[in-house]
N, C-alpha and C. Protein backbone atom coordinates (compact mmCIF):
# COMPACT_ATOMS: atom_id res chain seq x y z
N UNK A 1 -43.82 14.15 1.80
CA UNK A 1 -43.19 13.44 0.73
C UNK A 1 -41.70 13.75 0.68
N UNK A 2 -41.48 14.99 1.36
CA UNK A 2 -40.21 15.10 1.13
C UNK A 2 -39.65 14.59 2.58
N UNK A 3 -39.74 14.06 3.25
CA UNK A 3 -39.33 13.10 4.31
C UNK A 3 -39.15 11.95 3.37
N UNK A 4 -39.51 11.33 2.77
CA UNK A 4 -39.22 10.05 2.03
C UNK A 4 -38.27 10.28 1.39
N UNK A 5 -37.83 10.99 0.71
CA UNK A 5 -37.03 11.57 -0.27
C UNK A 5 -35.41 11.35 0.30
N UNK A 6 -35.34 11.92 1.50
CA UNK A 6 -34.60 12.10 2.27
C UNK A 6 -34.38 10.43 2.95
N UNK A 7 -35.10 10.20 3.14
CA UNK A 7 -34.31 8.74 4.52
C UNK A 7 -34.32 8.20 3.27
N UNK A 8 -35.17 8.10 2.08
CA UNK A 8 -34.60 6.99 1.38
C UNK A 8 -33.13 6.75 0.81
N UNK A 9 -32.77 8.22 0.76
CA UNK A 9 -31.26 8.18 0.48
C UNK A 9 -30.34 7.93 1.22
N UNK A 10 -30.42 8.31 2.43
CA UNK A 10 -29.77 7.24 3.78
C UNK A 10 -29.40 5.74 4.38
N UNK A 11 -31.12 5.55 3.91
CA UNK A 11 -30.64 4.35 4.37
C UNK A 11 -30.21 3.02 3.26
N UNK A 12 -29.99 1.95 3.64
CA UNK A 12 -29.82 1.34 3.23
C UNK A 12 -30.06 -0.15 2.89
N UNK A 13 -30.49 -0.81 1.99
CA UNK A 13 -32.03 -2.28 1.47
C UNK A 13 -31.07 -3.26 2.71
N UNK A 14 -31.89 -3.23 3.27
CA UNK A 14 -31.87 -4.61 3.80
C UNK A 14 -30.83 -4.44 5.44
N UNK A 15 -30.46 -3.18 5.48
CA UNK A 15 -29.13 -3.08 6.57
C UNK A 15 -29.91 -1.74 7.48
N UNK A 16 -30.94 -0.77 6.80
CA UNK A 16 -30.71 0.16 7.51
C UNK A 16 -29.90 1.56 7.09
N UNK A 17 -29.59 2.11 8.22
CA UNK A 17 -28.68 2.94 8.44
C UNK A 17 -27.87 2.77 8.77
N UNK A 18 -26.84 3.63 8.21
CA UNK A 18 -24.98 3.45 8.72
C UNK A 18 -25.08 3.44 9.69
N UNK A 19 -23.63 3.03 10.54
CA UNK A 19 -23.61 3.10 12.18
C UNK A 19 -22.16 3.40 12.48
N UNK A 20 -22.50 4.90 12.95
CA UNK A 20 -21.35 5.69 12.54
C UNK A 20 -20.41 5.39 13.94
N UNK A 21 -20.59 4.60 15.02
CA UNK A 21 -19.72 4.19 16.12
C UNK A 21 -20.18 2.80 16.18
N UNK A 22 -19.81 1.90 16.92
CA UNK A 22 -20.04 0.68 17.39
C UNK A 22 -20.39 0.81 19.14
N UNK A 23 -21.18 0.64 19.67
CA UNK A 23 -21.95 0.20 20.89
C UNK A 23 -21.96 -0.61 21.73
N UNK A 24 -22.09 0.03 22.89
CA UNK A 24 -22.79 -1.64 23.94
C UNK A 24 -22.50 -2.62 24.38
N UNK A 25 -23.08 -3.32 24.56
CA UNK A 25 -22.30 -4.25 25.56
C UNK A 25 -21.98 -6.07 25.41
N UNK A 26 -23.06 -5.83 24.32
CA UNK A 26 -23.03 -7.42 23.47
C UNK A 26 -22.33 -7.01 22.05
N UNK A 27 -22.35 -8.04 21.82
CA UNK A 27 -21.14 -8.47 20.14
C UNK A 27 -22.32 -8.01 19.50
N UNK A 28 -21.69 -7.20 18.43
CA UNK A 28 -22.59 -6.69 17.59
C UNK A 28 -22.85 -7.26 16.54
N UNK A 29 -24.15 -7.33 15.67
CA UNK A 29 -24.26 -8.15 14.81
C UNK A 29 -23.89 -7.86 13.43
N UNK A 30 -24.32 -8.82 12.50
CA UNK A 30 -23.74 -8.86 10.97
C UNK A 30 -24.22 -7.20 10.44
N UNK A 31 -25.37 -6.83 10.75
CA UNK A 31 -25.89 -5.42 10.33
C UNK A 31 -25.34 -4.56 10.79
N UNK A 32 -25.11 -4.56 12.20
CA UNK A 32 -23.67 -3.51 12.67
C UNK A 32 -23.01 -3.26 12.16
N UNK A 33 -21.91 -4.84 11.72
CA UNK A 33 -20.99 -4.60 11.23
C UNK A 33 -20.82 -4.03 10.05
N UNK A 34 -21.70 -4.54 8.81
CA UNK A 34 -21.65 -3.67 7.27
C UNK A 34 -22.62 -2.19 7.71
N UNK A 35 -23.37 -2.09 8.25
CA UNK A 35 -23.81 -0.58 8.97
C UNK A 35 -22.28 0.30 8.84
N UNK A 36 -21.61 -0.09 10.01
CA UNK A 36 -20.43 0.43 10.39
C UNK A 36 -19.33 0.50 9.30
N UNK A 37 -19.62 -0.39 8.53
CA UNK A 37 -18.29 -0.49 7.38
C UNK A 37 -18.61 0.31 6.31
N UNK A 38 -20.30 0.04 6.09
CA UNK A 38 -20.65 1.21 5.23
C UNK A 38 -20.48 2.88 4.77
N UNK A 39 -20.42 3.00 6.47
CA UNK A 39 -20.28 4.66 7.26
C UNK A 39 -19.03 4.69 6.54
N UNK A 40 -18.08 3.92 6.56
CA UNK A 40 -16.61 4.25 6.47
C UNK A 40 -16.34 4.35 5.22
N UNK A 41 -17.11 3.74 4.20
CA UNK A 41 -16.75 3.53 2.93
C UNK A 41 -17.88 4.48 2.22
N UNK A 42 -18.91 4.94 2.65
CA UNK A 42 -20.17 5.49 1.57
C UNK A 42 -19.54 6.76 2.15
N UNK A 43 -19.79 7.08 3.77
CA UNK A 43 -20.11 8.52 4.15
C UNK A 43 -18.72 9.34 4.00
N UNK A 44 -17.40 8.35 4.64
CA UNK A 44 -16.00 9.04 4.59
C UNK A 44 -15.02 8.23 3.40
N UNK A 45 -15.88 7.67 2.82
CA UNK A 45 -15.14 7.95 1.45
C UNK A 45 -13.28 7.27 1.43
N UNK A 46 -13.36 5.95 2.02
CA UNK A 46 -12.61 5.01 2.03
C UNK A 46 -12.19 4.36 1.36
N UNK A 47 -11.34 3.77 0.95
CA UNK A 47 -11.14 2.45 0.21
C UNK A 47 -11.70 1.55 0.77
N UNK A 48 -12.23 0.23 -0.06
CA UNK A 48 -12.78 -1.26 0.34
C UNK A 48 -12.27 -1.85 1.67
N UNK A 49 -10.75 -1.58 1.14
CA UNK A 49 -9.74 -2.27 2.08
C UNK A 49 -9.82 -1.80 3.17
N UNK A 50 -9.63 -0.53 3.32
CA UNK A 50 -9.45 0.36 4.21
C UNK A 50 -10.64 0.49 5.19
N UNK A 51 -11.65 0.37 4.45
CA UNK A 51 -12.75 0.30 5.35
C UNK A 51 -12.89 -0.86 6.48
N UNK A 52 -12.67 -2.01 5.78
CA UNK A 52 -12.78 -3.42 6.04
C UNK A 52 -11.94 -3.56 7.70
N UNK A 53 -10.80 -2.72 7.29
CA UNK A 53 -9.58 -2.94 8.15
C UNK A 53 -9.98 -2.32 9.30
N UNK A 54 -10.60 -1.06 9.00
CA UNK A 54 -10.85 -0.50 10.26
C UNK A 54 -12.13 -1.08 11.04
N UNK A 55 -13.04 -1.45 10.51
CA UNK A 55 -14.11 -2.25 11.06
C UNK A 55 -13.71 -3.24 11.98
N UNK A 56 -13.00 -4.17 11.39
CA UNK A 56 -12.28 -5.65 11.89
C UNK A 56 -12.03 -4.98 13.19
N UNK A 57 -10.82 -3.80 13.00
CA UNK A 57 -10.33 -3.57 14.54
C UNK A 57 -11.09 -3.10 15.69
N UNK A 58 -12.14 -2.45 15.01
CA UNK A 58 -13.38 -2.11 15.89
C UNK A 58 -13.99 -3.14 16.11
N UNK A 59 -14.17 -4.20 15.56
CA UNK A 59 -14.80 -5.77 16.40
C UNK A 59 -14.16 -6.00 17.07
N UNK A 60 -12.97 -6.24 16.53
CA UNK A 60 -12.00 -7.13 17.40
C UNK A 60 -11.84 -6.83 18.73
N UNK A 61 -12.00 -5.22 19.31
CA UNK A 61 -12.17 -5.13 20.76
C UNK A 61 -13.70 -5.66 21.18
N UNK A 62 -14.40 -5.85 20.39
CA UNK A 62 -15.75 -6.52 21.46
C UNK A 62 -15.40 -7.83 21.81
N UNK A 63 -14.44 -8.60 20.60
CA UNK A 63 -14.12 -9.71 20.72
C UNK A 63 -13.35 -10.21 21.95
N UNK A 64 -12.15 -9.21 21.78
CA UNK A 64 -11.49 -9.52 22.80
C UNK A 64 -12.26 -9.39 24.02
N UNK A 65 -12.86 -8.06 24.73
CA UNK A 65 -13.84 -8.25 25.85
C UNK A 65 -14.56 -9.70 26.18
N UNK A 66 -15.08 -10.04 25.48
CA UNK A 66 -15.66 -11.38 25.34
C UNK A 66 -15.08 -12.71 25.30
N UNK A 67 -13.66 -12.48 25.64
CA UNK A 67 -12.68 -13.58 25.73
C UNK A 67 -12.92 -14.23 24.74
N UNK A 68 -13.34 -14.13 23.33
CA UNK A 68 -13.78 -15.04 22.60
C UNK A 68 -12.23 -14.94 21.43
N UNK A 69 -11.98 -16.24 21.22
CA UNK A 69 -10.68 -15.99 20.25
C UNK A 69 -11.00 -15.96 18.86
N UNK A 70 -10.19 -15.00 17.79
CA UNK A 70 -10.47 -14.98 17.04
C UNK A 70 -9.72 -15.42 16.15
N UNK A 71 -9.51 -15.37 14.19
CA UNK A 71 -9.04 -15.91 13.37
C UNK A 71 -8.06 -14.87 13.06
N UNK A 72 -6.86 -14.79 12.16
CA UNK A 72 -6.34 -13.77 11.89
C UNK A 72 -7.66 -12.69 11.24
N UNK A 73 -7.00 -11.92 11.89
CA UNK A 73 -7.58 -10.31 11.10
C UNK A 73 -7.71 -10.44 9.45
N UNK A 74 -6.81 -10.61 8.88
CA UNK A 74 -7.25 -11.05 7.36
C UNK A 74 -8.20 -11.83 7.06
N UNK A 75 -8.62 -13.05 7.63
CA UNK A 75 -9.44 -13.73 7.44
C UNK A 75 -10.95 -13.05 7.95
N UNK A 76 -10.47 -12.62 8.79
CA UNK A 76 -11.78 -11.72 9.63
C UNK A 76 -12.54 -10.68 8.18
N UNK A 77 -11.69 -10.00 8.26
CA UNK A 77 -11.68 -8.79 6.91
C UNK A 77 -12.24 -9.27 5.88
N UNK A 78 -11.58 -10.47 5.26
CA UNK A 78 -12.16 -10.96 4.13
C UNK A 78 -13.71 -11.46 4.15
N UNK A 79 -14.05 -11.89 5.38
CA UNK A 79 -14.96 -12.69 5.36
C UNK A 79 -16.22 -11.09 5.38
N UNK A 80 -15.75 -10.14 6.49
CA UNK A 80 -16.70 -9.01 6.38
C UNK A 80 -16.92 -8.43 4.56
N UNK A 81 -15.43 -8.38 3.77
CA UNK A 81 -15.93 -7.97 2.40
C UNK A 81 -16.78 -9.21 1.28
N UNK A 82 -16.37 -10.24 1.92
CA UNK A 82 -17.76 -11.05 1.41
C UNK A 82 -19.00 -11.06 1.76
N UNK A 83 -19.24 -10.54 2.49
CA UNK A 83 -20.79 -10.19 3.20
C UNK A 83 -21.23 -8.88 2.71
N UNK A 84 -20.43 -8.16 1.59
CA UNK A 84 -20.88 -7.21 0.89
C UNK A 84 -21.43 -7.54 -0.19
């Protein structure tokens, strides 16, 4: 029982667990990404903004790998803090 106790405070409805690096070799998905943004903002204790910002730039290199073009970074950002 006290295993429950414990992950339940970890994780998080509907996302999981934080994701304290970004991975691999495909574009990571929407759960990654608030995973990852989460880490930045629950575990190290970030600002919104701040979190947001650093996430974006951590996509933005999968993006770029992927030759895929993207929108400004602000728009990027915003759209990740609406998915909160």
């Amino acid at each position: 029982m006290l295993a429950n106790a414990t992950r339940s405070r970890t994780e998080l409805y509907l996302i999981g667990s934080s994701v304290s690096e970004l991975r691999g070799s495909k574009l990571p998905s929407l759960r990654m990404a608030l995973g990852f943004f989460l880490h930045l903002h629950l575990e190290l204790n970030e600002t919104i903004r701040h979190s947001s910002a650093a996430a974006v730039t951590e996509l933005a290199k999968f993006w770029r790998k992927a030759r895929i073009p993207m929108k400004d970074h602000q728009n990027f950002q915003t759209k990740l803090e609406q998915a909160i």
